[in-house]
Protein backbone atom coordinates (compact mmCIF):
# COMPACT_ATOMS: atom_id res chain seq x y z
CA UNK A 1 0.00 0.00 0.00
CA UNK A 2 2.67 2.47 0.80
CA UNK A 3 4.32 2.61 -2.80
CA UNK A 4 1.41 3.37 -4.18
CA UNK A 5 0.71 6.25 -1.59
CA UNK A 6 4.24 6.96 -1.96
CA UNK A 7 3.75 7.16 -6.11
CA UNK A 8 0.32 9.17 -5.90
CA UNK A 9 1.71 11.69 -3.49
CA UNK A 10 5.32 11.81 -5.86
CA UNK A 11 3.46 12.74 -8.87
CA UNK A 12 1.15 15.33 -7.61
CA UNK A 13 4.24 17.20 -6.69
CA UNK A 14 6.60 16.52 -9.58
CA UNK A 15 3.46 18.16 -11.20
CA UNK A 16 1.87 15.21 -13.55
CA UNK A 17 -1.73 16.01 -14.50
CA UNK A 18 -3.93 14.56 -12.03
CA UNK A 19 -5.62 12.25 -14.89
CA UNK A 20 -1.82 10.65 -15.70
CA UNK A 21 -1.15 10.58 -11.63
CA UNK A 22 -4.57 8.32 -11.07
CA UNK A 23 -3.76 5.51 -13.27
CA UNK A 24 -0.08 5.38 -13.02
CA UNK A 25 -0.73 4.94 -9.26
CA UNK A 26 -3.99 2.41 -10.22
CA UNK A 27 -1.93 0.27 -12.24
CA UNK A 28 1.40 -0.01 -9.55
CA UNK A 29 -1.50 -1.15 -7.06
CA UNK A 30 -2.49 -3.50 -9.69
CA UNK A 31 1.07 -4.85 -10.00
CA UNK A 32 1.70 -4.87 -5.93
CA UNK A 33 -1.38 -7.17 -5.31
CA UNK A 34 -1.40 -9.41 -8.24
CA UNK A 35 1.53 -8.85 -11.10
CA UNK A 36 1.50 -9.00 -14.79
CA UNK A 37 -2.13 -10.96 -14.18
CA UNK A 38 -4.33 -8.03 -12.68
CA UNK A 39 -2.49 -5.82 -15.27
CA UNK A 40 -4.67 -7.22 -17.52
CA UNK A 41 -7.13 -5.54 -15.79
CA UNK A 42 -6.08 -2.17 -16.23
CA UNK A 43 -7.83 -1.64 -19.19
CA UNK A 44 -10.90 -3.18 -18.77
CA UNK A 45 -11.56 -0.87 -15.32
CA UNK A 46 -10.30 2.15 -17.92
CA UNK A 47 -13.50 1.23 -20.05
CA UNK A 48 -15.29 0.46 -17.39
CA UNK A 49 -15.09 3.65 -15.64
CA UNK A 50 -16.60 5.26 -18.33
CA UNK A 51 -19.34 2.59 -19.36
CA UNK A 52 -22.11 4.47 -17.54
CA UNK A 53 -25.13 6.15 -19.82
CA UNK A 54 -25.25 9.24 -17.49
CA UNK A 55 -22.02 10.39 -18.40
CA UNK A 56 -23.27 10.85 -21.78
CA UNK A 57 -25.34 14.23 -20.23
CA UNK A 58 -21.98 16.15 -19.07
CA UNK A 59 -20.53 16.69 -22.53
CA UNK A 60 -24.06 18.20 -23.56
CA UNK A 61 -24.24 20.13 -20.49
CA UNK A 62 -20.48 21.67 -21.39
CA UNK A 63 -21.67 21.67 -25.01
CA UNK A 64 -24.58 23.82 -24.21
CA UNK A 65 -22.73 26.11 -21.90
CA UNK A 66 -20.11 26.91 -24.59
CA UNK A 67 -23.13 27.71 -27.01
CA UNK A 68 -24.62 30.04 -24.68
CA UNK A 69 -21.67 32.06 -23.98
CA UNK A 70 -20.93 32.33 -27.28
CA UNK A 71 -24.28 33.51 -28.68
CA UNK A 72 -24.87 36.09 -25.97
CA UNK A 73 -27.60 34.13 -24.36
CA UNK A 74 -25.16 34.70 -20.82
CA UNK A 75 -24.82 38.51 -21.52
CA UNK A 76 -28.99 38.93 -21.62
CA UNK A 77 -28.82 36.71 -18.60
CA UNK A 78 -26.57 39.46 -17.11
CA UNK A 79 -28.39 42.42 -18.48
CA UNK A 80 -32.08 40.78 -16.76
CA UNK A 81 -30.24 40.28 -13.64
CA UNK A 82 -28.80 43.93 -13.49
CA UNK A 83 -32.64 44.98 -14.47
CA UNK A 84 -34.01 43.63 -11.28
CA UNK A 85 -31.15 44.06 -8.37
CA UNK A 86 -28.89 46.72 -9.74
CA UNK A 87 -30.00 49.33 -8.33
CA UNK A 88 -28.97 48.81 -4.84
CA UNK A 89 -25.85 49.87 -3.77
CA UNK A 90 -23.19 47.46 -4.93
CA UNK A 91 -25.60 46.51 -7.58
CA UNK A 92 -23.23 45.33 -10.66
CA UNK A 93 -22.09 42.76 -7.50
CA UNK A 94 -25.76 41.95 -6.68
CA UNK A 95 -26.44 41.41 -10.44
CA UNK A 96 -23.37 38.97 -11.08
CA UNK A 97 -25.13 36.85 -7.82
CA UNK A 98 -28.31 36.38 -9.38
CA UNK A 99 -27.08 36.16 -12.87
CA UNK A 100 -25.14 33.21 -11.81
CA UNK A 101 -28.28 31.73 -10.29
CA UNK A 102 -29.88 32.08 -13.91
CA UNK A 103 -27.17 30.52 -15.58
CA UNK A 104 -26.61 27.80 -13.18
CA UNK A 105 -29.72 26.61 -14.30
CA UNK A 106 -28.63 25.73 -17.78
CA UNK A 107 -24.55 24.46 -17.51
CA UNK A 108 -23.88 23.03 -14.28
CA UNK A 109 -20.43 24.06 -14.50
CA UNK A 110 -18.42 26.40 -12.43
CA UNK A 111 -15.78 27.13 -14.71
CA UNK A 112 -18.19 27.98 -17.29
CA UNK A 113 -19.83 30.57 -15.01
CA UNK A 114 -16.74 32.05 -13.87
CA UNK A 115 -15.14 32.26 -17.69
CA UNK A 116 -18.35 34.07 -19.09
CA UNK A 117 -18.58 36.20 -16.21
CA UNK A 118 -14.90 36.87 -15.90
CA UNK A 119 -14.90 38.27 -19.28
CA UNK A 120 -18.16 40.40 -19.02
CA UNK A 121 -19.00 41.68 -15.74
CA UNK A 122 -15.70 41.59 -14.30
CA UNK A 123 -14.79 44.11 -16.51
CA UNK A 124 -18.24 46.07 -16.62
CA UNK A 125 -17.66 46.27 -12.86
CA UNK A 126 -13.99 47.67 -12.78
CA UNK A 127 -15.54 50.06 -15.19
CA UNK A 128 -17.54 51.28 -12.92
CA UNK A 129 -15.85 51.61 -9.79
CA UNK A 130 -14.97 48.38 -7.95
CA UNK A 131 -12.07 47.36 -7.49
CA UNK A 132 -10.62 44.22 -9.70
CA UNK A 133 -9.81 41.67 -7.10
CA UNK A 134 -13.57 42.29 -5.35
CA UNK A 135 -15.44 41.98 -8.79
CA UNK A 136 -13.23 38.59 -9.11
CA UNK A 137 -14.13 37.37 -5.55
CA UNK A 138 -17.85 38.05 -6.61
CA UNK A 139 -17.65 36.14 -9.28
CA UNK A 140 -15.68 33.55 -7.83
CA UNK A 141 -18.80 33.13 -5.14
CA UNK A 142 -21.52 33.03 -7.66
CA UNK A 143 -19.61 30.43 -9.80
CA UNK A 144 -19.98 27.96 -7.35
CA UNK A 145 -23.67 28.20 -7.33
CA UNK A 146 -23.43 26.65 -10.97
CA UNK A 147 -22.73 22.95 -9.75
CA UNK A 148 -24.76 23.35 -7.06
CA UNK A 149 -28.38 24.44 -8.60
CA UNK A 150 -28.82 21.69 -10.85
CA UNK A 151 -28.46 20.61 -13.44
CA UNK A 152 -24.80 19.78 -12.16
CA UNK A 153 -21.86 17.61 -13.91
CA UNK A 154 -20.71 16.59 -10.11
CA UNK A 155 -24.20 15.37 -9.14
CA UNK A 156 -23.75 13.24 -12.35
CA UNK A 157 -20.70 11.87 -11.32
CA UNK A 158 -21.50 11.00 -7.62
CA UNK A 159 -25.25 9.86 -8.68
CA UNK A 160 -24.05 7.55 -11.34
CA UNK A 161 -21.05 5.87 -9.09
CA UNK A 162 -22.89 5.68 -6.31
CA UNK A 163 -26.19 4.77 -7.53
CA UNK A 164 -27.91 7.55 -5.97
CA UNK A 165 -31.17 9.07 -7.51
CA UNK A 166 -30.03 12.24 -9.87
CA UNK A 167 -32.62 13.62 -10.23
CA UNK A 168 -32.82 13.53 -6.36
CA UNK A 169 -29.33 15.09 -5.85
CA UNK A 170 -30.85 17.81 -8.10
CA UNK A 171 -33.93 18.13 -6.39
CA UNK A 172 -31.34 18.66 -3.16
CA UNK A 173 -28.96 21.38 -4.93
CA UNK A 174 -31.69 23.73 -5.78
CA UNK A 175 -32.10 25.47 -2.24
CA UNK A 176 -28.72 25.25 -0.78
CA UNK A 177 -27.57 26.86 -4.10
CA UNK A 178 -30.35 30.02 -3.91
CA UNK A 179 -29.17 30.36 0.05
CA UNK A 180 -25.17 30.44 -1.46
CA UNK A 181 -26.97 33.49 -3.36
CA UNK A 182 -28.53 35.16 -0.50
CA UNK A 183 -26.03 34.50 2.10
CA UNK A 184 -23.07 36.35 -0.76
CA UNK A 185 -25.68 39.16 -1.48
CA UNK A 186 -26.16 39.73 2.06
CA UNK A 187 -22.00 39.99 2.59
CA UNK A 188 -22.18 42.79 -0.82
CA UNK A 189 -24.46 44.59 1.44
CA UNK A 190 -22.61 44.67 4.67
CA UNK A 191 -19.32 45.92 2.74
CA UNK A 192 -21.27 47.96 0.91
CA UNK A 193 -20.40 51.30 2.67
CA UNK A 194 -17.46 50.05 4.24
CA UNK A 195 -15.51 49.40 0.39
CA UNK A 196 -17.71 52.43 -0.89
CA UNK A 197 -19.08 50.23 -3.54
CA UNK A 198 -20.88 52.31 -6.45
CA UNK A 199 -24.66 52.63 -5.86
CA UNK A 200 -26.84 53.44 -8.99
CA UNK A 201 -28.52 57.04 -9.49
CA UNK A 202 -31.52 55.51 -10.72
CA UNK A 203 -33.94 53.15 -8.42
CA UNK A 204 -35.74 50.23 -9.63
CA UNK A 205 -37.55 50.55 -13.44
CA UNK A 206 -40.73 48.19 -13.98
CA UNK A 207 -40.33 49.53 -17.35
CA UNK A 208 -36.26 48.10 -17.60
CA UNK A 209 -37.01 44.94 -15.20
CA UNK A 210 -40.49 44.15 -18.04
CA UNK A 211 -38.00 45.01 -21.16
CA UNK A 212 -35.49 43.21 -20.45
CA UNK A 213 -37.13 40.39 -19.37
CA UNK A 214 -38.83 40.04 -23.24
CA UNK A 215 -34.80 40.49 -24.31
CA UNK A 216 -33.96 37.65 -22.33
CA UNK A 217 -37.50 35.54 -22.21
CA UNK A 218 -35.65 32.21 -24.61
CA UNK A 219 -32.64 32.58 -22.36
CA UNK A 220 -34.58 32.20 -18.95
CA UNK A 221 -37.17 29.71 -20.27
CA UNK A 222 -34.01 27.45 -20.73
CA UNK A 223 -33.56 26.16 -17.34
CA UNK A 224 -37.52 25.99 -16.80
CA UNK A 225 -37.44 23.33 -19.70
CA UNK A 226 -34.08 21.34 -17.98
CA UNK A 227 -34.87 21.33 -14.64
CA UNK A 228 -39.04 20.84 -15.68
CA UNK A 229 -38.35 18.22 -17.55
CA UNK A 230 -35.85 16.29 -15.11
CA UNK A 231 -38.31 16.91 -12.01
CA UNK A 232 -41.23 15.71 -13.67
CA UNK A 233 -39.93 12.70 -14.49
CA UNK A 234 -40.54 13.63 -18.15
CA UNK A 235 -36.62 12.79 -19.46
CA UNK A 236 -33.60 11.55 -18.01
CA UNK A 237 -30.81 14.29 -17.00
CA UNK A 238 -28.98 12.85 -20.12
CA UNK A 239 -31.79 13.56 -22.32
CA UNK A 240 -32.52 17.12 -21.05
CA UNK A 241 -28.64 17.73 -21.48
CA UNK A 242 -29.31 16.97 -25.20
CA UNK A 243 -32.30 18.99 -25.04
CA UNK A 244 -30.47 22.22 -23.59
CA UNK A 245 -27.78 21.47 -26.80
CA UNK A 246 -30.70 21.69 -29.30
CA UNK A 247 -32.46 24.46 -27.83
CA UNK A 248 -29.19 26.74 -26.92
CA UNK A 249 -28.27 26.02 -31.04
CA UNK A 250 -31.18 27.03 -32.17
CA UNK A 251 -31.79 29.81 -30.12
CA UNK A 252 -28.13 31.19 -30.70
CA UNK A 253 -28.44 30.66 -34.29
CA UNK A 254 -31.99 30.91 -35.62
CA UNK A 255 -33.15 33.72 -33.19
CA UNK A 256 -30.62 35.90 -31.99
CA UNK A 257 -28.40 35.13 -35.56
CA UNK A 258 -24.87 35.12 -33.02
CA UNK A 259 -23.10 31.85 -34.25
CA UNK A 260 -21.66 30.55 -37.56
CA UNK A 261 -20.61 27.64 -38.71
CA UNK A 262 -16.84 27.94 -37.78
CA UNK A 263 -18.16 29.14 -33.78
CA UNK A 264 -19.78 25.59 -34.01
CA UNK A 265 -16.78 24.13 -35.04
CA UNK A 266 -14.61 25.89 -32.39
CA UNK A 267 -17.11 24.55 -29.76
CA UNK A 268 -17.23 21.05 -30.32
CA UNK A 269 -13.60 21.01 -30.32
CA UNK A 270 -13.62 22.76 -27.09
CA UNK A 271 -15.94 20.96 -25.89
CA UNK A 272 -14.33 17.59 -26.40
CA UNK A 273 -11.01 18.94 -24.49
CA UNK A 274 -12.78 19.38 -21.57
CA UNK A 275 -14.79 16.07 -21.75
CA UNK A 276 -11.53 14.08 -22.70
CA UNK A 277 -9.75 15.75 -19.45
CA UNK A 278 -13.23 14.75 -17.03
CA UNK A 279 -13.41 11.48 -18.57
CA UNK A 280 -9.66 10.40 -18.50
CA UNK A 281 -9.52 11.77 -14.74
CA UNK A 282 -13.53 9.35 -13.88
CA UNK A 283 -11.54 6.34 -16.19
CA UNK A 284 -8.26 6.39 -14.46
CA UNK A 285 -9.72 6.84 -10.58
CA UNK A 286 -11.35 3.45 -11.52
CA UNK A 287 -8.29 1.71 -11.88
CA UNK A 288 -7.39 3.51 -8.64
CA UNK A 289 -10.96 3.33 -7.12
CA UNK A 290 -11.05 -0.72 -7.93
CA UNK A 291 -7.51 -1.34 -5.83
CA UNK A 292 -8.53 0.69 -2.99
CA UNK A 293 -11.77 -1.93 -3.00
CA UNK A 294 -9.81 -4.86 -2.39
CA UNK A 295 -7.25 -3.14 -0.13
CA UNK A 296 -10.41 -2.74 1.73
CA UNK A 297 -9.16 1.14 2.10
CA UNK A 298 -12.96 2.37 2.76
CA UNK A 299 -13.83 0.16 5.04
CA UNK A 300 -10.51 0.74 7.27
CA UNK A 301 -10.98 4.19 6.96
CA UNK A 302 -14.54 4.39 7.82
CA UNK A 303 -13.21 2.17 11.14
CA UNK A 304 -10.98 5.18 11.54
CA UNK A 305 -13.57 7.41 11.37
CA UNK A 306 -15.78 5.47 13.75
CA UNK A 307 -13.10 4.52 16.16
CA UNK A 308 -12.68 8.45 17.00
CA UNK A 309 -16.21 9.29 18.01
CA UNK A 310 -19.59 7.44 17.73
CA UNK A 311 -21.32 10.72 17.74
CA UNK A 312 -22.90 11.19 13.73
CA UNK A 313 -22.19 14.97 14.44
CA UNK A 314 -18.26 14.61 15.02
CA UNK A 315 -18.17 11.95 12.04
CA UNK A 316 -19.94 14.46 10.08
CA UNK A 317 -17.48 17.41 10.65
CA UNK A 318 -14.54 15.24 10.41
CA UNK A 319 -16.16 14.77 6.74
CA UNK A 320 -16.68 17.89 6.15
CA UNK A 321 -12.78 18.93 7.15
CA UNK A 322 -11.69 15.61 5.07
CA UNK A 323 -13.14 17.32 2.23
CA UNK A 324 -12.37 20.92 2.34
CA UNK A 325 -8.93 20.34 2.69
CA UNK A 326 -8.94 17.51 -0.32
CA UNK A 327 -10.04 19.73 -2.62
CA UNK A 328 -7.60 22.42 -1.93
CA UNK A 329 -5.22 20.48 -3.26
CA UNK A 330 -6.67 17.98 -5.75
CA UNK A 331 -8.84 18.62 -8.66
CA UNK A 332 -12.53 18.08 -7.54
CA UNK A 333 -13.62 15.27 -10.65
CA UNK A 334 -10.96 13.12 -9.09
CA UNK A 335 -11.72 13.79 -5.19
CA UNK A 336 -15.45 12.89 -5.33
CA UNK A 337 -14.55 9.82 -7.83
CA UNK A 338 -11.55 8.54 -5.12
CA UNK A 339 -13.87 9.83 -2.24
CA UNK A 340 -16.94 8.87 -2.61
CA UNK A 341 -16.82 5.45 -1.99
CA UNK A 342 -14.78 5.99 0.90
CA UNK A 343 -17.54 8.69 2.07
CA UNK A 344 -21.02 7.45 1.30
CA UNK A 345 -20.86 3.99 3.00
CA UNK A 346 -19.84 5.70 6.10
CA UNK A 347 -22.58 8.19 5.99
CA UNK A 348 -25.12 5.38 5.34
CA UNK A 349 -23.66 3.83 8.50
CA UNK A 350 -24.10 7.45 10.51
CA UNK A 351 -27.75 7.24 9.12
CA UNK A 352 -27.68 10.02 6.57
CA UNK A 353 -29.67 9.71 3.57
CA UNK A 354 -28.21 8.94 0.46
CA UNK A 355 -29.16 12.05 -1.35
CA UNK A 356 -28.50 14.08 2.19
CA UNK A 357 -24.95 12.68 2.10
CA UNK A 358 -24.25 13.15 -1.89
CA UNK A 359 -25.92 16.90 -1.40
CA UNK A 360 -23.30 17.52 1.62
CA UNK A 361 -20.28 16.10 -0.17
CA UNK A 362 -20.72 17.64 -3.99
CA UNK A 363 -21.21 21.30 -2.18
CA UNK A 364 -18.11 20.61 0.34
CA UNK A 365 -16.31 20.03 -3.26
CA UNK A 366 -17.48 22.90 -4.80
CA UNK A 367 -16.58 25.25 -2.44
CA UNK A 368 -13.03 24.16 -2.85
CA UNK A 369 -13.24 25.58 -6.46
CA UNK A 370 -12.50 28.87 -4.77
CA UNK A 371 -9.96 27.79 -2.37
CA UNK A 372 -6.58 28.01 -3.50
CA UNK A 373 -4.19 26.35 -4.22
CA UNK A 374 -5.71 24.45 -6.74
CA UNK A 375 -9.05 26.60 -7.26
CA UNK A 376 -9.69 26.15 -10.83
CA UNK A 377 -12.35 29.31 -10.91
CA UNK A 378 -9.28 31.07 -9.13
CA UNK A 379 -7.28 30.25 -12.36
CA UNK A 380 -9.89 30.96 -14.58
CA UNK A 381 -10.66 34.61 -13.43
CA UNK A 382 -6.74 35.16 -12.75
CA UNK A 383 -6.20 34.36 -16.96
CA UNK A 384 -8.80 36.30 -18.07
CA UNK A 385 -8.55 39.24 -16.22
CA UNK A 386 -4.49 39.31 -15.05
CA UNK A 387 -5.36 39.26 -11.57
CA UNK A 388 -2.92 37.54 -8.79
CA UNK A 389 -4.72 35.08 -7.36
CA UNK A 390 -3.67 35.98 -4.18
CA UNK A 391 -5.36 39.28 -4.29
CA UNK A 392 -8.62 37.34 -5.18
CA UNK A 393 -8.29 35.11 -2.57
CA UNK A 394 -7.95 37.84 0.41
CA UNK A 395 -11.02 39.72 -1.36
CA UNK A 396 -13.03 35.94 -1.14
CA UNK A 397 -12.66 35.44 2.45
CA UNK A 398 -16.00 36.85 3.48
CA UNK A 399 -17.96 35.15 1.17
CA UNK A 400 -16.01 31.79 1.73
CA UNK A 401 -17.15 32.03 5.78
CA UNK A 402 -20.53 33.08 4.21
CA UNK A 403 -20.33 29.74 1.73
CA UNK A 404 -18.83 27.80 4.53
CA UNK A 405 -21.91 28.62 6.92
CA UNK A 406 -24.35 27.55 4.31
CA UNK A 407 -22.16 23.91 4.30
CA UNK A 408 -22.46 23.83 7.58
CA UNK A 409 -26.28 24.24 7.79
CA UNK A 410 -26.44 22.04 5.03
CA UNK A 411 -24.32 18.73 6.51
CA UNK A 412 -25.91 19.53 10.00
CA UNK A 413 -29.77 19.80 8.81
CA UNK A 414 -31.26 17.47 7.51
CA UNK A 415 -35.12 17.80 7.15
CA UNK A 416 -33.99 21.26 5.35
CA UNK A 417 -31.60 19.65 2.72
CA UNK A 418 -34.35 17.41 1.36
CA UNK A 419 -37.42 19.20 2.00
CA UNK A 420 -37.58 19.58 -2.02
CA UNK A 421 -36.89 15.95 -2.81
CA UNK A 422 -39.17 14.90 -0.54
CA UNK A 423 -42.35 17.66 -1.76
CA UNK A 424 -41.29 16.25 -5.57
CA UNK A 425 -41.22 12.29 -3.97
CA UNK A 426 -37.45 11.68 -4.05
């Protein structure tokens, strides 16, 4: 067991991608326990890893995010949001909040949310007073509502290894993500005086809020078809990913006339690098994921766990720490794939539900998106707008306790958590 620790742990810091560092480490644990014979078996866990139908829905979700930013359906998303909260004071901040909601909706992807937004508001907000590493750490906040309200390429993942109910775990993200949202607008209005953030001249416009709303009507009506559609028990999250391709492409195309052929083209190609860096990360954590089985790794660690308290509370918050400080320092796709096995028989044995459990364990991850050192929103807004990401990070910490908080009232309550799977019959 140790060389294999010893080789994961090596490779992280010699810098090897995190995909490469998984099944290197997989196949030495293959070759400690069983030699040339279990090597065989390498690639048949590689294939196997990524033999699941779900995982067909997070290239259309990436697909469809891609499409939106480029057609402008994410800058009428902004423009409606700014229409209905921006004119309190720090309202550009208040706007790239609920504009985040609104586009979490349709992607389910953080990095999505904080690209678009990094390259549009960010700027529109320096522009008009705040300062850069703020308007980052706002939209650093907000991006994390994206997994979180589904739909949500993690609560793929976790649902589909862990045979948990997706449409459940989406069921679940939906309130936790709009509390993320008021908790972060509530910390733009305590700093509000304190930073001097810019407050609009004009108060709220029926006449704005009811325009832009027609602007942005196909946009919005996006996520009511998704999430409608997955709730109801009318398609399967895969199918509704394909349906938010179709309808983003025609929308983007046919109504507002913002993409051409070579757009699509640049797209799909995008679109597959990100898919073929998720799913060689998912296929090479099986290799990984299928030695730790025999090793019995989940089961001695969940003896760990219970030989330190028997009190589900303590277990819990040693869970939650577990995970916040994983995925500061390991790409999130690959913590919930090595963790969640590990994870969600223990909180079965604690008595959480399922969906309670997934719910607490995909937002824990996603709030390590803004954490550095390995915060991949972090990098994101630090490319496109040449911030340090050390000045974002100071400028976050109030909205991290803020997003922390929510965790904790997450993890710790229950009966709130799934009171919307439970009113849809999850």
């Amino acid at each position: 067991m140790s060389i294999v620790i010893i080789a994961f742990f090596g490779l992280i810091l010699l810098g090897l991608p995190i995909g490469y560092v998984l099944g290197v480490a997989g196949v030495i644990g293959l070759l400690q326990i069983g030699g040339d014979n279990f090597l065989l078996m390498a690639t048949k866990r590689f294939f196997e890893g990524l033999n699941l139908f779900t995982f067909m829905a997070m290239p259309f979700f990436i697909l469809a995010g891609e499409i939106m930013n480029r057609s402008g359906i994410t800058t009428r998303l902004a423009s409606f949001a700014e229409a209905l909260v921006g004119y309190m004071r720090g309202g550009l901040a208040h706007s790239n909040m609920v504009a985040s909601v609104l586009f979490a909706g349709m992607t389910g992807a953080a990095v999505s949310d904080a690209a678009a937004f990094g390259n549009t508001l960010v700027p529109a907000m320096v522009k008009k007073g705040y300062s850069r590493p703020f308007s980052c750490a706002v939209t650093a906040a907000g991006s994390i509502i994206g997994p979180t309200i589904p739909p949500s390429n993690l609560m793929i993942i976790y649902g589909s290894l862990m045979g948990v109910s997706i449409a459940g775990l989406f069921a679940a993200g939906i309130l936790p993500g709009l509390l993320i949202c008021l908790l972060c607008m509530a910390v733009i209005a305590g700093l509000g005086r304190r930073l001097g953030l810019p407050k609009s001249a004009d108060g709220p416009s029926l006449r704005r809020i009811v325009s832009s709303f027609k602007s942005s009507f196909l946009a919005i009506l996006m996520p009511v078809i998704i999430l409608g559609g997955i709730l109801s028990g009318v398609v399967t999250p895969t199918e509704a990913a394909a349906i938010a391709v179709a309808y983003a492409l025609f929308v983007g195309s046919v109504i507002y006339r913002a993409l051409t052929f070579n757009d699509i083209v640049e797209m799909l190609i995008r679109t597959a690098r990100i898919t073929g860096v998720v799913f060689l990360i998912i296929a090479s954590a099986s290799i990984l994921g299928w030695w730790m089985t025999f090793m019995q790794i989940p089961q001695l660690i969940a003896a760990w766990f219970l030989s330190l308290s028997s009190n589900p509370n303590v277990i819990i918050g040693l869970i939650l720490l577990l995970l916040l400080m994983v995925g500061m320092f390991m790409d999130i796709n690959a913590a919930l794939i090595i963790l969640a096995p590990v994870l969600g028989p223990l909180t079965v044995t604690i008595g959480m539900d399922p969906v309670h459990a997934g719910i607490m364990i995909i937002l824990a991850l996603n709030i390590s998106l803004m954490t550095p050192p390995v915060g991949a929103c972090l990098f994101v807004l630090a490319s496109v707008t040449g911030e340090r990401i050390e000045r974002i990070s100071v400028a976050l910490i109030p909205f991290l306790i803020a997003e922390v908080a929510i965790l904790v009232l997450v993890a710790f309550w229950g009966e709130m958590t799934l009171f919307i799977p439970r009113l849809l019959g999850f």
